[in-house]
Every structure is written in C-alpha cells, then in structure tokens.
PDB file of N, CA and C in Angstrom:
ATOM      1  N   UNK A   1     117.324  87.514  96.897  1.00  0.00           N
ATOM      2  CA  UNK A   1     117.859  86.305  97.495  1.00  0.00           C
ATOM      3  C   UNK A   1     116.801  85.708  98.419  1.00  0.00           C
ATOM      4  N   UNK A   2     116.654  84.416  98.607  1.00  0.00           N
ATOM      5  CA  UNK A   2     115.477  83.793  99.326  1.00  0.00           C
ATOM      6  C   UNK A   2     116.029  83.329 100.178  1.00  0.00           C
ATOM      7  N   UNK A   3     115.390  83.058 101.600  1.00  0.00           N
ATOM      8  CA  UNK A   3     115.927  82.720 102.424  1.00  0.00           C
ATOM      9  C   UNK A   3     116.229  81.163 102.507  1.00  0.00           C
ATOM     10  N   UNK A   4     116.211  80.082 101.476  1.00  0.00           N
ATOM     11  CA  UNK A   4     116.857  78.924 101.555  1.00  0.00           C
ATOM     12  C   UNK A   4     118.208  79.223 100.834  1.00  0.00           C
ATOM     13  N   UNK A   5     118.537  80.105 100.046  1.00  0.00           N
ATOM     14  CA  UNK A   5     119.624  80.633  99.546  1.00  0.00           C
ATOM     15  C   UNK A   5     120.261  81.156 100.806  1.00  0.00           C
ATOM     16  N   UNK A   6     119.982  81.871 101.367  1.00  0.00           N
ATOM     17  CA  UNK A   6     120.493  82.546 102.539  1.00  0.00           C
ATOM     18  C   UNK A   6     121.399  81.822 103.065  1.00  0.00           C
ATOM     19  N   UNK A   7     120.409  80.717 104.043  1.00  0.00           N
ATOM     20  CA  UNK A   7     120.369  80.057 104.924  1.00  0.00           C
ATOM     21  C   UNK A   7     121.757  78.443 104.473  1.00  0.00           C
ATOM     22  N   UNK A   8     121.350  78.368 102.995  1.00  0.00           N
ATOM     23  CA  UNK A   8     122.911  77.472 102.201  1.00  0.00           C
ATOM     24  C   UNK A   8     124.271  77.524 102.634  1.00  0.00           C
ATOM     25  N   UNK A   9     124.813  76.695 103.559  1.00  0.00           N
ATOM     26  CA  UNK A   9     126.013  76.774 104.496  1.00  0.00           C
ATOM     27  C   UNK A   9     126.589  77.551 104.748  1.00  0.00           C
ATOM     28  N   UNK A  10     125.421  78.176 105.800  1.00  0.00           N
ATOM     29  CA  UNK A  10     125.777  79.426 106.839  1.00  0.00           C
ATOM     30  C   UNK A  10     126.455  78.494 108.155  1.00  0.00           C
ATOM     31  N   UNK A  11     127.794  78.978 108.466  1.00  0.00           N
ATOM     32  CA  UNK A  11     128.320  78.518 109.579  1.00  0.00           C
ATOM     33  C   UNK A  11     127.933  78.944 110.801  1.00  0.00           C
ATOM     34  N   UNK A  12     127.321  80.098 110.995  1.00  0.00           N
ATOM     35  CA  UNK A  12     127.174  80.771 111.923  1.00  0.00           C
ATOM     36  C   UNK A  12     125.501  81.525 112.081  1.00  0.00           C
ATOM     37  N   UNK A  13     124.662  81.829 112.846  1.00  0.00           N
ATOM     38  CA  UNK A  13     123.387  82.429 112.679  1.00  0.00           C
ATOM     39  C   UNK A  13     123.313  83.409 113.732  1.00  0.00           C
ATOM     40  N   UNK A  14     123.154  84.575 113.394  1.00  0.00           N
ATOM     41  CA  UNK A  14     122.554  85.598 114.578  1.00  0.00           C
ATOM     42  C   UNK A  14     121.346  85.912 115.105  1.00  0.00           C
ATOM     43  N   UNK A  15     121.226  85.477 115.887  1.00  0.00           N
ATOM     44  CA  UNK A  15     119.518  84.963 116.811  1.00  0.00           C
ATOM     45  C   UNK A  15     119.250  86.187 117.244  1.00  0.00           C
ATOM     46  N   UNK A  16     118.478  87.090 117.475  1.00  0.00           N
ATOM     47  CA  UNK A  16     118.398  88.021 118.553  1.00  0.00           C
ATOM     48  C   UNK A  16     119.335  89.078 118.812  1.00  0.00           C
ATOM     49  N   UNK A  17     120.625  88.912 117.796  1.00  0.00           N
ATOM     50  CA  UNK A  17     121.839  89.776 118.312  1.00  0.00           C
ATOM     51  C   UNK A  17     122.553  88.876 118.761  1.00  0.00           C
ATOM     52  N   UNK A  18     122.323  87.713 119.143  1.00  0.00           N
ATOM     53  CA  UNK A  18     123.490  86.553 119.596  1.00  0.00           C
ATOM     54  C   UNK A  18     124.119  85.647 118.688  1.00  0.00           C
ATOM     55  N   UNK A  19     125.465  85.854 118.406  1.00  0.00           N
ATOM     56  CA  UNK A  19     125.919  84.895 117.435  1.00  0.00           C
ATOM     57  C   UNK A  19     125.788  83.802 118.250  1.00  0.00           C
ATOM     58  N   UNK A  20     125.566  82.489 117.173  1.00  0.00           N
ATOM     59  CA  UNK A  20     125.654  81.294 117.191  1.00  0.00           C
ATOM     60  C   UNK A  20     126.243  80.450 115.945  1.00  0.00           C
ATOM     61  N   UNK A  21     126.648  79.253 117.013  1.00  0.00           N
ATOM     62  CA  UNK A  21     127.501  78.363 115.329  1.00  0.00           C
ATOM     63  C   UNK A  21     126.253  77.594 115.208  1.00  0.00           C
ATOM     64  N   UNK A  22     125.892  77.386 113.941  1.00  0.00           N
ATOM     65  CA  UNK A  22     125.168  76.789 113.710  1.00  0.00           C
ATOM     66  C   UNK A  22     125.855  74.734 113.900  1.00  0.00           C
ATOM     67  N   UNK A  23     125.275  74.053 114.428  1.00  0.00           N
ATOM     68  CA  UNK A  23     125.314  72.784 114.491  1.00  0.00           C
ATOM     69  C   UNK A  23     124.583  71.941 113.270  1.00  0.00           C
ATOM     70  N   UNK A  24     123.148  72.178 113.260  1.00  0.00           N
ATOM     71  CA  UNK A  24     122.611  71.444 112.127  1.00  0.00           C
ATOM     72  C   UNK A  24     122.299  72.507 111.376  1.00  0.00           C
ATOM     73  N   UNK A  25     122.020  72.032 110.086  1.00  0.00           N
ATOM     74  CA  UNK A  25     121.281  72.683 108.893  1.00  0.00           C
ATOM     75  C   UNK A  25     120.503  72.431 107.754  1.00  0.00           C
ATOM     76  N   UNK A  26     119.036  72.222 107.601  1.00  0.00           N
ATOM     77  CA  UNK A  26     119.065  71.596 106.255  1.00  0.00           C
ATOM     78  C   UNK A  26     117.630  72.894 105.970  1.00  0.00           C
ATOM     79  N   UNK A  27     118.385  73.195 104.507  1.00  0.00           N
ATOM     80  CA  UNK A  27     117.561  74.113 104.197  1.00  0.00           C
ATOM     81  C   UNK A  27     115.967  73.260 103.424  1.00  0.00           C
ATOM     82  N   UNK A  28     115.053  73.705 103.571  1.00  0.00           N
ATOM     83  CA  UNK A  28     113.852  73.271 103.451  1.00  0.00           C
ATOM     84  C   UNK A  28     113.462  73.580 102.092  1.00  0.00           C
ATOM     85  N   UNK A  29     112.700  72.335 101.770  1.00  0.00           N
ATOM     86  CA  UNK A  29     112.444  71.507 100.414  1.00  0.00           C
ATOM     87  C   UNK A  29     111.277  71.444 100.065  1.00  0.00           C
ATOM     88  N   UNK A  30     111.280  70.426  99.269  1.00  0.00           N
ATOM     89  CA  UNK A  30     109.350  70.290  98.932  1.00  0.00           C
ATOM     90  C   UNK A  30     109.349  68.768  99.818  1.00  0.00           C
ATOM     91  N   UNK A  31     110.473  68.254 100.060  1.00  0.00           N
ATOM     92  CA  UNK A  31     110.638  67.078 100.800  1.00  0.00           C
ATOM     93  C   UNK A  31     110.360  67.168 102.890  1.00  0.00           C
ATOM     94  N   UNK A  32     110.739  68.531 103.248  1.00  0.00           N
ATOM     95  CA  UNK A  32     110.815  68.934 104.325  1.00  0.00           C
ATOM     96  C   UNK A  32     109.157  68.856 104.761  1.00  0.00           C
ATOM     97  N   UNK A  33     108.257  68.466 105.916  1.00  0.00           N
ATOM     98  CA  UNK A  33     107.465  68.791 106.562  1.00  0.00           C
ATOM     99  C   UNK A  33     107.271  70.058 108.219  1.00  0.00           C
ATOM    100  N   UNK A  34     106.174  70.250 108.159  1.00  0.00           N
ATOM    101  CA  UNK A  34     106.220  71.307 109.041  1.00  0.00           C
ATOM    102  C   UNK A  34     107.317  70.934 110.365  1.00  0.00           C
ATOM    103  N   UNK A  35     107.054  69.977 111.038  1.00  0.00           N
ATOM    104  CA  UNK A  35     107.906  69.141 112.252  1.00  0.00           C
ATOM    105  C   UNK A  35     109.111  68.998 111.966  1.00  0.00           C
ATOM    106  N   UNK A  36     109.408  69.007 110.767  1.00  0.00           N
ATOM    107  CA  UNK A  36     111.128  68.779 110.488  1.00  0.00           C
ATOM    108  C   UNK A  36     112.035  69.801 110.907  1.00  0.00           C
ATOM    109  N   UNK A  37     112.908  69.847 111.705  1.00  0.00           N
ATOM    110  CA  UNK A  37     114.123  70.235 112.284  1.00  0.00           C
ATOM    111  C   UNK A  37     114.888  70.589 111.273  1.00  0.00           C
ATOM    112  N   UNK A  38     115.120  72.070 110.392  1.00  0.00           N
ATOM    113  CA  UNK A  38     115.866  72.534 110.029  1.00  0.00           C
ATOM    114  C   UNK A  38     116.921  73.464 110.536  1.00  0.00           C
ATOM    115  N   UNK A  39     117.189  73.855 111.607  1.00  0.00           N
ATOM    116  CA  UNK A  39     118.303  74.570 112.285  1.00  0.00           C
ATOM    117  C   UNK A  39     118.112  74.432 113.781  1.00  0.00           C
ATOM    118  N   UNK A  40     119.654  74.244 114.141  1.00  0.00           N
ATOM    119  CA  UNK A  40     119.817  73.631 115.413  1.00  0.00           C
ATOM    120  C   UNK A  40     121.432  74.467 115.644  1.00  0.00           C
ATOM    121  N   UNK A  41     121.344  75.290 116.386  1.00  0.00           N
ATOM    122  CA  UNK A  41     121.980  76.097 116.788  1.00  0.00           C
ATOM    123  C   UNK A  41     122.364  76.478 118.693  1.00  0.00           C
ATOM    124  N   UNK A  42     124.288  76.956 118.508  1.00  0.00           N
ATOM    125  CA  UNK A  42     124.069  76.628 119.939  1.00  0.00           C
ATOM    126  C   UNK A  42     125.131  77.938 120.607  1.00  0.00           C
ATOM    127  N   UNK A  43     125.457  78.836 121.184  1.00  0.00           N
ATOM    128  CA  UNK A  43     125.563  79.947 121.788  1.00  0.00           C
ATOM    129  C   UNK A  43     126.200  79.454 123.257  1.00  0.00           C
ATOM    130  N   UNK A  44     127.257  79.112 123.545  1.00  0.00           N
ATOM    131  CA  UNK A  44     127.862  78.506 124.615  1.00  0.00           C
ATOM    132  C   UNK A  44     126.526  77.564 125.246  1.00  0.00           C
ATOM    133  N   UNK A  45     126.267  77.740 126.788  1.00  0.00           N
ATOM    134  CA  UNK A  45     125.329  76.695 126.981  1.00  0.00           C
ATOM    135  C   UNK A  45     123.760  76.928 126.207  1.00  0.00           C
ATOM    136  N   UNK A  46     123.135  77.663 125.600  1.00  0.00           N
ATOM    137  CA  UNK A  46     122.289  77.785 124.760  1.00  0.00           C
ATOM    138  C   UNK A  46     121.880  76.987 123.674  1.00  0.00           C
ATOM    139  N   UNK A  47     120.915  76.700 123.602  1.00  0.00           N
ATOM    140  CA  UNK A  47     120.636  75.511 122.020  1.00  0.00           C
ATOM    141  C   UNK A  47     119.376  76.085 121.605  1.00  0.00           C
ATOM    142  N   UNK A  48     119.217  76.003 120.257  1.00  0.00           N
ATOM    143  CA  UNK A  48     118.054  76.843 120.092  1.00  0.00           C
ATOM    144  C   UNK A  48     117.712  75.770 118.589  1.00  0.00           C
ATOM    145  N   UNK A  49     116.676  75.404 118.303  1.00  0.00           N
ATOM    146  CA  UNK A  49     116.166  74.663 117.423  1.00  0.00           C
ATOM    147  C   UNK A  49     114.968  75.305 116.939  1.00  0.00           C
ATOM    148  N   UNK A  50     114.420  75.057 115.547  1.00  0.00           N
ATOM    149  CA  UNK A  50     113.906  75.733 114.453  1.00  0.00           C
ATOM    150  C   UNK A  50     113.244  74.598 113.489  1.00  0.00           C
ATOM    151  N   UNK A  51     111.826  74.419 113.578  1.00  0.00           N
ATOM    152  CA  UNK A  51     111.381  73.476 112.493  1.00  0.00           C
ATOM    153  C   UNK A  51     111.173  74.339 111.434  1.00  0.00           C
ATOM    154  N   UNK A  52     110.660  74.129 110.359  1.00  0.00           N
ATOM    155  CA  UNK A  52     109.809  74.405 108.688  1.00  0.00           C
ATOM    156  C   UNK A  52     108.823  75.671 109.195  1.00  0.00           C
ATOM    157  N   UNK A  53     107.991  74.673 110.117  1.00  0.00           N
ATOM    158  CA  UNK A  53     107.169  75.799 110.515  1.00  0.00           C
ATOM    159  C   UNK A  53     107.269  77.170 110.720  1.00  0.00           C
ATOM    160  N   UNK A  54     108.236  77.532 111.732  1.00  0.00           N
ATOM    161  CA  UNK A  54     108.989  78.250 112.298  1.00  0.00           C
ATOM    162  C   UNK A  54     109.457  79.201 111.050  1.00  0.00           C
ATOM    163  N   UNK A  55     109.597  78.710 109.779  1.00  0.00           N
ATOM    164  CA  UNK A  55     110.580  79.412 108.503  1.00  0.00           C
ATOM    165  C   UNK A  55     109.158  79.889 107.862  1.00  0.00           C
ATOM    166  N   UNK A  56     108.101  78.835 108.141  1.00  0.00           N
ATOM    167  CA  UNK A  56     107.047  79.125 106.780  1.00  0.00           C
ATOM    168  C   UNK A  56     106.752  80.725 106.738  1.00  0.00           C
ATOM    169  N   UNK A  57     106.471  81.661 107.797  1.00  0.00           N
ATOM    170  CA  UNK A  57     106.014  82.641 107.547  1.00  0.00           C
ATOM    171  C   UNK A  57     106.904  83.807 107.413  1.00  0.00           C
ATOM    172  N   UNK A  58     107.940  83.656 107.225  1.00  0.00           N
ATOM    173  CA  UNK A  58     109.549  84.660 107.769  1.00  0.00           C
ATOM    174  C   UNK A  58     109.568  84.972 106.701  1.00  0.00           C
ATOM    175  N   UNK A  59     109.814  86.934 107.410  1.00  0.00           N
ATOM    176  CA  UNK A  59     109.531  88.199 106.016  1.00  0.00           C
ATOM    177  C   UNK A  59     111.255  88.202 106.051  1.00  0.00           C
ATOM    178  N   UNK A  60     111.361  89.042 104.721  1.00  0.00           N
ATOM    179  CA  UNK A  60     112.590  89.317 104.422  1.00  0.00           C
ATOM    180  C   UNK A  60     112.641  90.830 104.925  1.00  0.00           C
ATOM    181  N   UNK A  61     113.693  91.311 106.427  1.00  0.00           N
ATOM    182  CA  UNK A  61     113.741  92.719 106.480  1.00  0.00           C
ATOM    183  C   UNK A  61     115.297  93.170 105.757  1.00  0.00           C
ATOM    184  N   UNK A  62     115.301  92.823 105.011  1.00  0.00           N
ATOM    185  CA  UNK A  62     116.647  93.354 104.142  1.00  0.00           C
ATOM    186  C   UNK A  62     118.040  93.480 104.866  1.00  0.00           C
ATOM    187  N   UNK A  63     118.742  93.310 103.749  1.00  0.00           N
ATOM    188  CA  UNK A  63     119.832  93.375 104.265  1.00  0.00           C
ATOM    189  C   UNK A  63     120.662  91.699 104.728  1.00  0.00           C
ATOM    190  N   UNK A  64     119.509  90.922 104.406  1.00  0.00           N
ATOM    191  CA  UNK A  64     120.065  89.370 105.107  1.00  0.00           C
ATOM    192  C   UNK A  64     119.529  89.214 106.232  1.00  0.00           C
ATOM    193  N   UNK A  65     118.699  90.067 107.037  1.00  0.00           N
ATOM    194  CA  UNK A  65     117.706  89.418 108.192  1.00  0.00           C
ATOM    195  C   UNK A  65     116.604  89.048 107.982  1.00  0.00           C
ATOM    196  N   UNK A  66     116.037  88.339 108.521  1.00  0.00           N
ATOM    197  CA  UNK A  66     114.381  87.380 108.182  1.00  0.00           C
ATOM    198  C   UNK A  66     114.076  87.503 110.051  1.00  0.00           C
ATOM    199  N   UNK A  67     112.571  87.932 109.524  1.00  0.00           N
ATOM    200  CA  UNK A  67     111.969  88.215 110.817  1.00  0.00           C
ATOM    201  C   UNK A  67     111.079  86.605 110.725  1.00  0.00           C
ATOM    202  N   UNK A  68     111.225  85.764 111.721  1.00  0.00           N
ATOM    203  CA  UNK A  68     110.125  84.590 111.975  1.00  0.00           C
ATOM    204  C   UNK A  68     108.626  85.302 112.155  1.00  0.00           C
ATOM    205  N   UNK A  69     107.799  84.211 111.983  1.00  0.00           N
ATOM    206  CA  UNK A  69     106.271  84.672 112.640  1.00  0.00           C
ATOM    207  C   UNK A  69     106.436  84.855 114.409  1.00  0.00           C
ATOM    208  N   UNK A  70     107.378  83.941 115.353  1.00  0.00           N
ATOM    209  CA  UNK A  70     107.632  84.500 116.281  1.00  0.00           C
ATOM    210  C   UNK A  70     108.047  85.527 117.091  1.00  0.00           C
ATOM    211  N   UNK A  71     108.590  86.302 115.885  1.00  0.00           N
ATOM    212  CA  UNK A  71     108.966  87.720 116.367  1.00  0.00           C
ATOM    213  C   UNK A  71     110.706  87.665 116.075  1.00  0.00           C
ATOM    214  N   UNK A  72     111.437  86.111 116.356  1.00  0.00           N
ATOM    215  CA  UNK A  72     112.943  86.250 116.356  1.00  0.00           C
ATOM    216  C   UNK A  72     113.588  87.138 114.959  1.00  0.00           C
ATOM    217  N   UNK A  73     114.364  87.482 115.242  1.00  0.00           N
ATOM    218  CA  UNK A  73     115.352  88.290 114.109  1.00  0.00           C
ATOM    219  C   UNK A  73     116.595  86.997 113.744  1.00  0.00           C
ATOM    220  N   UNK A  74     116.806  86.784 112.542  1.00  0.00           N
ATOM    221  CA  UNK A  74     117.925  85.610 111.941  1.00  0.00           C
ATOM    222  C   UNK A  74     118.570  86.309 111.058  1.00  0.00           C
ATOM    223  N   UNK A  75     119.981  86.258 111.242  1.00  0.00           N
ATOM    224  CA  UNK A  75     120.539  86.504 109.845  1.00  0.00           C
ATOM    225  C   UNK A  75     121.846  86.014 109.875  1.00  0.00           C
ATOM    226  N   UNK A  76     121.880  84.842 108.400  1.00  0.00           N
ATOM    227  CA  UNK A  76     122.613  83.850 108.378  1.00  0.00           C
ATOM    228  C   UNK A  76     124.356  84.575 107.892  1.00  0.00           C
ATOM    229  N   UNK A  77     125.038  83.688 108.229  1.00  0.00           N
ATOM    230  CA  UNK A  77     126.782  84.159 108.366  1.00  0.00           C
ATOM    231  C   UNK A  77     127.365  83.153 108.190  1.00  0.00           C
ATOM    232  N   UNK A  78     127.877  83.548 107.111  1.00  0.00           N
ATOM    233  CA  UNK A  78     129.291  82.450 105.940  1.00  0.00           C
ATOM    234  C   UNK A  78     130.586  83.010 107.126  1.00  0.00           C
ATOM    235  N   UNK A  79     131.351  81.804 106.966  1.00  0.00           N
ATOM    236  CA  UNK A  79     133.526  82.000 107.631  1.00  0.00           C
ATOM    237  C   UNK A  79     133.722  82.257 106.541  1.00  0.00           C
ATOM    238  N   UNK A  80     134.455  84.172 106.815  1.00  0.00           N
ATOM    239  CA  UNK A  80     135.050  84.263 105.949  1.00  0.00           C
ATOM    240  C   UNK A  80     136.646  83.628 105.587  1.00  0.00           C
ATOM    241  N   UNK A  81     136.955  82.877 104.690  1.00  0.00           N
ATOM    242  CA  UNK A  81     138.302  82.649 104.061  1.00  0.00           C
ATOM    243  C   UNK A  81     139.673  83.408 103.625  1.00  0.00           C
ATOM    244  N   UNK A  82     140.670  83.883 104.044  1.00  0.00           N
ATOM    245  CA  UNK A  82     141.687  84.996 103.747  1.00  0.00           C
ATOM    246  C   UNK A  82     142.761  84.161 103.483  1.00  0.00           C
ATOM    247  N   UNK A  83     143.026  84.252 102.108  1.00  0.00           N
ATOM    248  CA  UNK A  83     144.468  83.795 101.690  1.00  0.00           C
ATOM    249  C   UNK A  83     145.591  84.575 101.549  1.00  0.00           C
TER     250      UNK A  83
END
C-alpha cells in the first residue's frame, strides 16, 4: 500500500502519538508541487500543516506508519462505520 493510498480519506492522522482530525487533505499528484499544502491537521488548540515536500522522502515503517524526512511518525485513520 503507498502512502497516497494510505493517506485517501483518512479522517483522522496520528502525529507523534497525538490523534488529530484531519481538516484538509489532498493526496499528492503529478499535479501537486513541493509548496503545496497537502495536510492540515488540528489536535484541540494545535494545527499542524504538511507540504509535498514534507511527504517526498517518507519511508514506509509498516504497519500504516510513514516516518517523514523530519523525523515525525504519521499514520493515517479511517471512522469506523457500525451498522
């Protein structure tokens, strides 16, 4: 699974161990540039924003977490649905 698959309307993102709802999202394209704002995320008063850049170098540590070149830990989270 790749992480634009991942990342495909995740409601929620775990930053660091901190859930967050995700606010924006656009998973990155051949259309996307480095500066473009793909995740914008917010943790009560917390906001945390994420360009292309930020994604270009992010390893897959299994399991659904992606380590950034910054060091952050991400791993994206679907609402689950119960009928």
């Amino acid at each position: 699974m790749t992480l634009a698959h991942t990342m495909h309307g995740s409601d929620f993102v775990l930053i660091d161990g901190v859930v967050c709802e995700t606010e924006y999202l656009r998973v990155p394209d051949e259309f996307t540039v480095p500066d473009d704002v793909v995740l914008e995320a917010t943790s009560g008063d917390t906001e945390f924003a994420f360009t292309r850049a930020d994604f270009d170098e992010a390893r897959d540590m299994g399991d659904g977490v992606y380590r950034l070149a910054s060091g952050r830990l991400l791993r994206f989270l679907t609402s689950a649905t119960l009928h």
